[in-house]
N, C-alpha and C. Protein backbone atom coordinates (compact mmCIF):
# COMPACT_ATOMS: atom_id res chain seq x y z
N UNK A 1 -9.40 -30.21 52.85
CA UNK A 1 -8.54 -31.09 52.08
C UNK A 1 -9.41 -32.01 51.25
N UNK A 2 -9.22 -32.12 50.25
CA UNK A 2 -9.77 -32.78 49.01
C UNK A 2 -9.56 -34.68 49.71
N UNK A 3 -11.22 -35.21 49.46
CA UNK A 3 -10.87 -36.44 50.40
C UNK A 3 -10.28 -37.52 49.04
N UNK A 4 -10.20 -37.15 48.56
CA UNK A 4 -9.78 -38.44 47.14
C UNK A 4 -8.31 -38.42 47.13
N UNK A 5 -7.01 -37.14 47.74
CA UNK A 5 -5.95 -37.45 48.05
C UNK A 5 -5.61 -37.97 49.12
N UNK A 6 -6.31 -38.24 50.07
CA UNK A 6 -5.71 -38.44 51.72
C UNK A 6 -4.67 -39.61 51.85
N UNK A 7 -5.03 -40.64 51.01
CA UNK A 7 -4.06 -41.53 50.70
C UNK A 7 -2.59 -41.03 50.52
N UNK A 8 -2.53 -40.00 49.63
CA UNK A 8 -1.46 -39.21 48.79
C UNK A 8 -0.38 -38.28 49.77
N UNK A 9 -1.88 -37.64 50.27
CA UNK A 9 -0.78 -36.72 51.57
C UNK A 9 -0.53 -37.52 53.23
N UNK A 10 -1.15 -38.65 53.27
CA UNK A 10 -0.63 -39.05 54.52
C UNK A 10 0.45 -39.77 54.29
N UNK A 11 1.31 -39.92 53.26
CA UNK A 11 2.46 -40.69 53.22
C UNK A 11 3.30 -39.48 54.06
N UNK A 12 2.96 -38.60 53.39
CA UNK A 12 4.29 -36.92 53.66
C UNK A 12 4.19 -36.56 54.92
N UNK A 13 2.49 -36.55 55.46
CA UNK A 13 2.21 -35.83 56.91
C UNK A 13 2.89 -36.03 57.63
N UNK A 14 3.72 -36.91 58.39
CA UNK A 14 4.33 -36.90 59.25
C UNK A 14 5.40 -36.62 59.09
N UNK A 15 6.06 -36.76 58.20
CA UNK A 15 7.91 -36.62 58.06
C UNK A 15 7.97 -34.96 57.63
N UNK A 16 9.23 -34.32 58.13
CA UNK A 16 9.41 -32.33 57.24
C UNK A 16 9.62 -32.78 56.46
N UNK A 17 9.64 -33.60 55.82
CA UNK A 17 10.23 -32.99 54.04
C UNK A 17 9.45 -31.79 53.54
N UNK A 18 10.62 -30.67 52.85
CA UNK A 18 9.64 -29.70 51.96
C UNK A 18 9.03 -29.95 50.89
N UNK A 19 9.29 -31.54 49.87
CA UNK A 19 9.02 -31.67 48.98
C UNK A 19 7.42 -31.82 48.78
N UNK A 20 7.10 -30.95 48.07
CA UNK A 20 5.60 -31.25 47.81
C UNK A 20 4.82 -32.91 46.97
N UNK A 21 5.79 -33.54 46.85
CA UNK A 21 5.95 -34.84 46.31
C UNK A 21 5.20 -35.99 46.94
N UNK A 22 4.25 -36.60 46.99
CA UNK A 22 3.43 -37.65 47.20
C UNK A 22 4.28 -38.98 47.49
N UNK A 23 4.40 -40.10 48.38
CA UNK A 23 5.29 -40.80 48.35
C UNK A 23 5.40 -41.80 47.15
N UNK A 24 4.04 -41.52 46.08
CA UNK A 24 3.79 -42.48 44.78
C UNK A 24 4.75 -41.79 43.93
N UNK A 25 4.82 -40.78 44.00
CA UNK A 25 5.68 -39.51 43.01
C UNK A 25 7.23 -39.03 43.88
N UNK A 26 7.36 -39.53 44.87
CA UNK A 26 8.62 -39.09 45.18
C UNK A 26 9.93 -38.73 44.59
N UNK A 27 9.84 -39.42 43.27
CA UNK A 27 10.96 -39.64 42.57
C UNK A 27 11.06 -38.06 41.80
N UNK A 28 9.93 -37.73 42.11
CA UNK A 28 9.88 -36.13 40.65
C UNK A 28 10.71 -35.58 41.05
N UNK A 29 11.12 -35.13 42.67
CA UNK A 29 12.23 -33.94 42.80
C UNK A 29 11.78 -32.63 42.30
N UNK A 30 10.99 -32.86 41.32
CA UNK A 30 10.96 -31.24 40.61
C UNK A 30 12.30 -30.61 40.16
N UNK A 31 13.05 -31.78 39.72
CA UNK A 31 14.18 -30.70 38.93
C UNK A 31 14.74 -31.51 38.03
N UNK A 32 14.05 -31.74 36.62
CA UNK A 32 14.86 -32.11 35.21
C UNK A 32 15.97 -31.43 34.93
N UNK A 33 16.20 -30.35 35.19
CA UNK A 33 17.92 -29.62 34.17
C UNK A 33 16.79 -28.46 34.20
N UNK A 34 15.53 -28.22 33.74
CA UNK A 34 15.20 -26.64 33.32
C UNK A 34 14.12 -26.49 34.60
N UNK A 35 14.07 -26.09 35.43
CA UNK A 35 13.17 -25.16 36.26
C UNK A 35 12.27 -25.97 37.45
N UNK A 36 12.99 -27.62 37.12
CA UNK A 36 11.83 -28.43 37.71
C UNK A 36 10.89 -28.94 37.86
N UNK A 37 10.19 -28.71 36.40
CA UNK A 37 8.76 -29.47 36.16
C UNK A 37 8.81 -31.35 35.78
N UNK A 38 8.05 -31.56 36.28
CA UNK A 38 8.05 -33.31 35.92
C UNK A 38 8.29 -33.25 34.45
N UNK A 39 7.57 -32.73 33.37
CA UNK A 39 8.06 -32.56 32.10
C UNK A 39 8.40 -31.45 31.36
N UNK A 40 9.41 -31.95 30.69
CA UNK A 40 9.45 -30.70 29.63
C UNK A 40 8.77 -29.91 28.94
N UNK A 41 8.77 -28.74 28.55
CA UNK A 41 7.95 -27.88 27.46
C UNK A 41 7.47 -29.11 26.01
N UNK A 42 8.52 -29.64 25.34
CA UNK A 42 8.77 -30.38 24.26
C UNK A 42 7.44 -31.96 24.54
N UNK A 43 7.94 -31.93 25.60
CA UNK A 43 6.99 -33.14 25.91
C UNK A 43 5.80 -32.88 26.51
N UNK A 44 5.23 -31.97 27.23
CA UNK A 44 4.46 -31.56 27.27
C UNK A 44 3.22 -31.16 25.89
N UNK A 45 3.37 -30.59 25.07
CA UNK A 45 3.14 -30.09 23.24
C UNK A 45 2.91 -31.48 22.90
N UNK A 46 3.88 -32.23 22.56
CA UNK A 46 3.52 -33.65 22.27
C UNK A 46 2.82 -34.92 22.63
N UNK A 47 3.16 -34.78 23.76
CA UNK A 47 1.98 -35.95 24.23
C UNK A 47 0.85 -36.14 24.09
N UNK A 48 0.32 -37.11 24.10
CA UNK A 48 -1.53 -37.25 23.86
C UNK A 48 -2.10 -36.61 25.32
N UNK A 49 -3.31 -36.43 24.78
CA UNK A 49 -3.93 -36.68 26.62
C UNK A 49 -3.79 -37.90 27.38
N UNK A 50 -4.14 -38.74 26.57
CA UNK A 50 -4.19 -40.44 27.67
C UNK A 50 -2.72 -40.22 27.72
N UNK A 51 -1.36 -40.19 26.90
CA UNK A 51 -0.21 -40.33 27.88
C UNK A 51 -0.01 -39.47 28.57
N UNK A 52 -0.36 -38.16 28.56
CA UNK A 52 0.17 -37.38 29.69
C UNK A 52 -1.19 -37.27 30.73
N UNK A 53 -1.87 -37.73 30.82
CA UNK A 53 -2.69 -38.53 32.09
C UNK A 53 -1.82 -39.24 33.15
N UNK A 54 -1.36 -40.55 31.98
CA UNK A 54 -0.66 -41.81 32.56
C UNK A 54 0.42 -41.08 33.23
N UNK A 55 1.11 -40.23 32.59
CA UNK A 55 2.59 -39.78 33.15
C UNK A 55 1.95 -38.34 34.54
N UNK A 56 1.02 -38.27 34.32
CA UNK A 56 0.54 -37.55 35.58
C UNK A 56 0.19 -37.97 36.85
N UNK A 57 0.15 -39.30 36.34
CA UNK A 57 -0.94 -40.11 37.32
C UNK A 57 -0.08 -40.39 38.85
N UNK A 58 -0.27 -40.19 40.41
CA UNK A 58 0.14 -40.09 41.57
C UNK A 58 1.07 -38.66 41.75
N UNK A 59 0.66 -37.92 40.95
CA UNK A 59 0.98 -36.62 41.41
C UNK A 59 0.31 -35.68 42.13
N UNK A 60 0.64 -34.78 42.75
CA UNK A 60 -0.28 -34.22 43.24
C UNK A 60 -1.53 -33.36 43.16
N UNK A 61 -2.71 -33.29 42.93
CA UNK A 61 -3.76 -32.88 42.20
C UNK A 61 -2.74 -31.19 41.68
N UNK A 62 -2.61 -30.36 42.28
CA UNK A 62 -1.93 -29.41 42.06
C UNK A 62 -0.67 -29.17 41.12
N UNK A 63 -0.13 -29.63 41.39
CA UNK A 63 1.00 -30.21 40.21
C UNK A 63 0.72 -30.64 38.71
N UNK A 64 -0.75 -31.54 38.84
CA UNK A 64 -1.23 -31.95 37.51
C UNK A 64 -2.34 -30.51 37.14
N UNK A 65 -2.60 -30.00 37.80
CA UNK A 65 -3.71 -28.73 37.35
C UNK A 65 -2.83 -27.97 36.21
N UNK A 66 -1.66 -27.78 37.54
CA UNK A 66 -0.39 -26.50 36.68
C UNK A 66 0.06 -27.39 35.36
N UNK A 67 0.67 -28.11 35.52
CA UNK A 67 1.44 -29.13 34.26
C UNK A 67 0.07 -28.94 32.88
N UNK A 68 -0.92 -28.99 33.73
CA UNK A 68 -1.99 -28.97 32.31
C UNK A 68 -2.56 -27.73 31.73
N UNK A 69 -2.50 -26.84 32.71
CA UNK A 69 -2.77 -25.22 32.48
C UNK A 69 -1.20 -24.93 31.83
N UNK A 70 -0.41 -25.51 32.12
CA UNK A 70 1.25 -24.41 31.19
C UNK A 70 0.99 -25.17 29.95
N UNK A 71 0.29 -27.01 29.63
CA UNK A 71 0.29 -27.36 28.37
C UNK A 71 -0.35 -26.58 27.10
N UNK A 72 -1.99 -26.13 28.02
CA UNK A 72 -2.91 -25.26 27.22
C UNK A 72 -2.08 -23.88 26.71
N UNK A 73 -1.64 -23.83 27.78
CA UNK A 73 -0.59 -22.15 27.34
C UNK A 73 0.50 -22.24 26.19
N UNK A 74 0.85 -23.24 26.58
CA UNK A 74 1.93 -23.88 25.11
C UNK A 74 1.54 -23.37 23.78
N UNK A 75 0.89 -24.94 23.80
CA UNK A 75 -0.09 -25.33 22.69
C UNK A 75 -0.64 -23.40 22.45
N UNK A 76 -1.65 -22.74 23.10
CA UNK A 76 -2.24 -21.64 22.75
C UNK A 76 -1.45 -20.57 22.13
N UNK A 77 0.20 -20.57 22.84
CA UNK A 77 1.34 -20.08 22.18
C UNK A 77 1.96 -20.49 21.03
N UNK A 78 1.59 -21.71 20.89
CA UNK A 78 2.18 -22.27 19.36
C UNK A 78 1.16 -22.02 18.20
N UNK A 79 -0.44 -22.17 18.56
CA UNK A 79 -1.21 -21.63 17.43
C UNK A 79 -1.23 -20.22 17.24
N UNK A 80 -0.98 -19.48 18.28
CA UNK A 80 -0.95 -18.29 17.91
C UNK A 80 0.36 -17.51 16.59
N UNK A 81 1.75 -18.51 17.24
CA UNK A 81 2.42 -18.44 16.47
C UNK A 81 2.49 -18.74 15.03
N UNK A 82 1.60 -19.64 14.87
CA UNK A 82 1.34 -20.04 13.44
C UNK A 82 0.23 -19.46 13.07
N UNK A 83 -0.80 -18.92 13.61
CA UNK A 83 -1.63 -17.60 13.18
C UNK A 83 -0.91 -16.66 12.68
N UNK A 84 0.29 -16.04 13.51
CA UNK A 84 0.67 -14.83 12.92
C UNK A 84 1.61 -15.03 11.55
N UNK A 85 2.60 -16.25 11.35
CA UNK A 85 3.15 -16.96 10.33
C UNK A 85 2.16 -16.88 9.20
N UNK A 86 1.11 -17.78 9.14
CA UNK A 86 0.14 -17.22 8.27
C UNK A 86 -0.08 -16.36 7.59
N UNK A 87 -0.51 -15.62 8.76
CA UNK A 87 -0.69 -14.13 8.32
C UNK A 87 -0.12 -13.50 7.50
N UNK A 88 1.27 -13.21 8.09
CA UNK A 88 2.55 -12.21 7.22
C UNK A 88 2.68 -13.03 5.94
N UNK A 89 2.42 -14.41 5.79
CA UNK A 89 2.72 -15.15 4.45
C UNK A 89 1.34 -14.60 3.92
N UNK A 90 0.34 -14.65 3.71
CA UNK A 90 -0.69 -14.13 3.52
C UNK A 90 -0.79 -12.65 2.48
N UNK A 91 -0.13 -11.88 3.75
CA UNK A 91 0.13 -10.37 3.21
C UNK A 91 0.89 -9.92 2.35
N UNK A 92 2.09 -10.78 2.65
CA UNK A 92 3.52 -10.99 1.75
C UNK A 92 3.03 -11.47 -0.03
N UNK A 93 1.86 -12.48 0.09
CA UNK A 93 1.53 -13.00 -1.05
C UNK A 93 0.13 -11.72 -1.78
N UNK A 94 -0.36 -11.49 -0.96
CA UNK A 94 -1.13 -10.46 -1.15
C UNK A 94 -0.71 -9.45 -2.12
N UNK A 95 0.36 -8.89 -1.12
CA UNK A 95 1.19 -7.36 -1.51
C UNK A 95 1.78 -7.77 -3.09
N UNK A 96 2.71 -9.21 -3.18
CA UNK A 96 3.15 -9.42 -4.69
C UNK A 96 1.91 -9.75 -5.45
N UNK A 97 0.59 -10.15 -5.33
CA UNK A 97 -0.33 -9.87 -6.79
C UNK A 97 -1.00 -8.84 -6.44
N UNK A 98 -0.68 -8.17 -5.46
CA UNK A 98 -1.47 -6.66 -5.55
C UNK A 98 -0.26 -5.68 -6.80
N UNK A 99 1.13 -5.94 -6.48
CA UNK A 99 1.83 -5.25 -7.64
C UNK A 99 1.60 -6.09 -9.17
N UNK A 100 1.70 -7.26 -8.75
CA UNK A 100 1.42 -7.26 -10.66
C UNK A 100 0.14 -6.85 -11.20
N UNK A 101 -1.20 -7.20 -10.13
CA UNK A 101 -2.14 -6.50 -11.06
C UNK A 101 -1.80 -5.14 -11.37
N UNK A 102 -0.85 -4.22 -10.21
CA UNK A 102 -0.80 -3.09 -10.47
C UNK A 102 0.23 -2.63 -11.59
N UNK A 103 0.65 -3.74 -11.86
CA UNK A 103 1.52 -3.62 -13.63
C UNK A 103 1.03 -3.91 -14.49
N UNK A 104 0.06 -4.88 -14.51
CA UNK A 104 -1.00 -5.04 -15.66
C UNK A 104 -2.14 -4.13 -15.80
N UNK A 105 -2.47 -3.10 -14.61
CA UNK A 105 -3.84 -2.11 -15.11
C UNK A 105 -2.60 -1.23 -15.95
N UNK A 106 -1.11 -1.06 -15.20
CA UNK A 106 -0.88 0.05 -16.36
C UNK A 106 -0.78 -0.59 -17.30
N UNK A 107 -0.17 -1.11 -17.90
CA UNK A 107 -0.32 -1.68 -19.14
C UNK A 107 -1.10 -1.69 -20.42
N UNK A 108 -2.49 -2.15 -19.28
CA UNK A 108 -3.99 -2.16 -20.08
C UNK A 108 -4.11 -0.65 -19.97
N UNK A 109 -3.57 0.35 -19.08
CA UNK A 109 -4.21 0.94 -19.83
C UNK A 109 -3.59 2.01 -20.93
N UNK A 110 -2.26 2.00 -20.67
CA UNK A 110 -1.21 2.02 -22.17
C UNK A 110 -2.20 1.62 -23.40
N UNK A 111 -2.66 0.40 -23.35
CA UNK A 111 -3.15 -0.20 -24.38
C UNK A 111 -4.17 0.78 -24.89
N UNK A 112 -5.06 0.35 -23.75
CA UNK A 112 -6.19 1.86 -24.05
C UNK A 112 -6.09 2.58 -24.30
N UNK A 113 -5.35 3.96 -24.21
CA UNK A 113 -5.22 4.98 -24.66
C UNK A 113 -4.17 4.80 -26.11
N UNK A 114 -3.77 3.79 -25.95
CA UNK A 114 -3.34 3.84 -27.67
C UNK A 114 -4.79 3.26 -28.54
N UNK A 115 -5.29 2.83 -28.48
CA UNK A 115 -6.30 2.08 -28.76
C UNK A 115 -7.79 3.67 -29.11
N UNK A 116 -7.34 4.24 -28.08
CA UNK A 116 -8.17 5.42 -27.61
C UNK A 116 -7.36 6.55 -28.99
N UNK A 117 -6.65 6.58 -29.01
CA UNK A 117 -6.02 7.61 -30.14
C UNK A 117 -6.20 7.30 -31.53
N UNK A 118 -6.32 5.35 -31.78
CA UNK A 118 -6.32 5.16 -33.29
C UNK A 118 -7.75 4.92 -33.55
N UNK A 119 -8.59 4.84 -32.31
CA UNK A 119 -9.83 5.49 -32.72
C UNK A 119 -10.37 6.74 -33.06
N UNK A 120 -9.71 7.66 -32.18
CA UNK A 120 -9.86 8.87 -32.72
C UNK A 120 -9.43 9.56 -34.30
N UNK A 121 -8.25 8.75 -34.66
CA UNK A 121 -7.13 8.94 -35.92
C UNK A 121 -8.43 8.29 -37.13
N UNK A 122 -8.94 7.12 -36.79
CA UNK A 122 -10.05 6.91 -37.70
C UNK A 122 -11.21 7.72 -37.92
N UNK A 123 -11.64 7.99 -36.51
CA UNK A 123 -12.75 9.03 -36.75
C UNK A 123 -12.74 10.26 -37.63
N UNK A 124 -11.45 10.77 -37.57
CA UNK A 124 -11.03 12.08 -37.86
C UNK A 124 -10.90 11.82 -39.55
N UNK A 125 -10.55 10.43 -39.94
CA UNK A 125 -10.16 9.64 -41.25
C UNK A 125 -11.80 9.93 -42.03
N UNK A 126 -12.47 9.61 -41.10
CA UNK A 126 -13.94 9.15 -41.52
C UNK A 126 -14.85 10.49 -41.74
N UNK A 127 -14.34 11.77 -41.29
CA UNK A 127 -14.81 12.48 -40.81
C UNK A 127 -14.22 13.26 -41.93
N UNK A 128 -13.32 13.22 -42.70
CA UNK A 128 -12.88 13.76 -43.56
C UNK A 128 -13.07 13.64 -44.89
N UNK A 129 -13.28 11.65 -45.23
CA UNK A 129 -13.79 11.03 -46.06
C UNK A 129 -15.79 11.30 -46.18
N UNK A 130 -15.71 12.01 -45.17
CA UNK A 130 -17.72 12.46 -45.25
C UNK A 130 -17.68 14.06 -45.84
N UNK A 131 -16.87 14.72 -45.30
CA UNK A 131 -16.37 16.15 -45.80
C UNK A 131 -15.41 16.36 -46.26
N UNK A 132 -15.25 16.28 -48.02
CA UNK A 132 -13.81 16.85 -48.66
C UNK A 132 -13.76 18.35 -48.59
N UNK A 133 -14.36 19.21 -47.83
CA UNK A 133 -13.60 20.01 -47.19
C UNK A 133 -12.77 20.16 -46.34
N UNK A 134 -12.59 19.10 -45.42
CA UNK A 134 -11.42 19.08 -44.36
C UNK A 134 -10.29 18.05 -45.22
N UNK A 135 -10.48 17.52 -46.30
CA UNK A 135 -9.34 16.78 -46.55
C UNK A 135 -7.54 16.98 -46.73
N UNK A 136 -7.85 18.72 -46.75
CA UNK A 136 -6.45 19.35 -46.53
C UNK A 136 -6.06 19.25 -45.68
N UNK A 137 -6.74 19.61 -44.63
CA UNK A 137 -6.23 19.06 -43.17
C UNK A 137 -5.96 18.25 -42.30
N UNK A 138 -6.57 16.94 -42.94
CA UNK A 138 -5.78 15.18 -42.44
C UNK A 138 -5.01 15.21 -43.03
N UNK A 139 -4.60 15.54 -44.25
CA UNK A 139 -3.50 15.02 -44.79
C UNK A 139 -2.31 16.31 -44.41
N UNK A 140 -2.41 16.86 -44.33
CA UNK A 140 -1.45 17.71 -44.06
C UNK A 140 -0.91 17.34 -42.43
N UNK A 141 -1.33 16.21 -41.50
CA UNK A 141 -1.09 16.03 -40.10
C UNK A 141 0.27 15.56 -40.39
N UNK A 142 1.07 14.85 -41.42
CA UNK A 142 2.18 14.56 -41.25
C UNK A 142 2.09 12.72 -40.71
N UNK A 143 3.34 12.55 -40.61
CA UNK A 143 3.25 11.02 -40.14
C UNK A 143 3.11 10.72 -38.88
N UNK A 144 3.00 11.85 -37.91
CA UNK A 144 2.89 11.78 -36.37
C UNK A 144 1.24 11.55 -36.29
N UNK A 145 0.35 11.82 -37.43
CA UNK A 145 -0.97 11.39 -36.95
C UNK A 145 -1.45 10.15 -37.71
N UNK A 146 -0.71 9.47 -38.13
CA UNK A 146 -0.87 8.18 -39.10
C UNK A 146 -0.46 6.94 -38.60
N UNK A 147 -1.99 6.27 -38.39
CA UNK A 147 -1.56 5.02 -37.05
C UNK A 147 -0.40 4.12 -38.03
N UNK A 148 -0.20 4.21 -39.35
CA UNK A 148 0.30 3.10 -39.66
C UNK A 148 2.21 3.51 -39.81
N UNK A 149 2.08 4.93 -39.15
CA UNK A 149 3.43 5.56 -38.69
C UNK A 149 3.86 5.05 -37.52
N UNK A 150 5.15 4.62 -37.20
CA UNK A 150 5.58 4.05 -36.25
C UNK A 150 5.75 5.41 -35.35
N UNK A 151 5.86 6.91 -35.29
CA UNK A 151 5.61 7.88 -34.61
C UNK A 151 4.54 7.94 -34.07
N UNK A 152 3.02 7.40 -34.78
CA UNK A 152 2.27 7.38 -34.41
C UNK A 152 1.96 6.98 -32.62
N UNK A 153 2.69 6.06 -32.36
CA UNK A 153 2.98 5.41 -31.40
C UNK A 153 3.05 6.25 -30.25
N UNK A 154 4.24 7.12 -30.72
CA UNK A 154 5.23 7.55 -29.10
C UNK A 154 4.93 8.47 -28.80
């Protein structure tokens, strides 16, 4: 037996009570409305350490171990919860500028390959203007090869 309670448990030693309750702590009962802990889940999460010290204080070493091991578990359950919150917000934000960049490469590259054709339409311009032997044959392309044709386009 731990000699720093003896004070604690010789109030109980003699009398049956089952209550594991210290005669400083008698009042706990162990039963708020949910399951019997001196505190709630809610209050437990919230409290500082120095107040939930103070509100621990003449309990039974055992009682305050558990009360402080279910707080860590809390608390460890609530960051985890907001780890995974994070997260999915994270991915969620991810996934929407992963699609717009993926609407802007097409785009750009729409652009490009139009860009890519009225370079070619010049070359072929230039290429004709170096050899008036092919000049029958640019001009004969019609308005589907003439960037300044709106067919040109489509």
């Amino acid at each position: 037996m731990d000699h720093h309670h003896h004070h604690l448990m010789g109030a109980n030693s003699n009398s049956s009570s089952s209550s594991s309750c210290s005669s400083v702590s008698s009042t706990c009962q162990r039963t708020n409305g949910q399951g019997g802990d001196i505190l709630d889940d809610d209050q437990l999460i919230s409290l500082t350490v120095r107040e939930l010290n103070k509100r621990l204080h003449g309990y039974p070493r055992e009682e305050v171990v558990r009360m402080k091991q279910k707080r860590r578990t809390l608390k460890n359950r609530g960051y985890a919860q907001n780890c995974r919150t994070k997260r999915l917000a994270q991915r969620h934000e991810l996934e929407s500028r992963n699609r717009l960049l993926q609407g802007e490469m097409a785009r750009l590259r729409q652009e490009l390959d139009r860009a890519c054709r009225e370079r070619d339409f010049y070359r072929q311009q230039l290429h004709a203007l170096r050899d008036p032997r092919s000049l029958s044959s640019v001009s004969s392309g019609g308005a589907a090869s003439n960037p300044s044709s709106p067919e040109f386009y489509l």
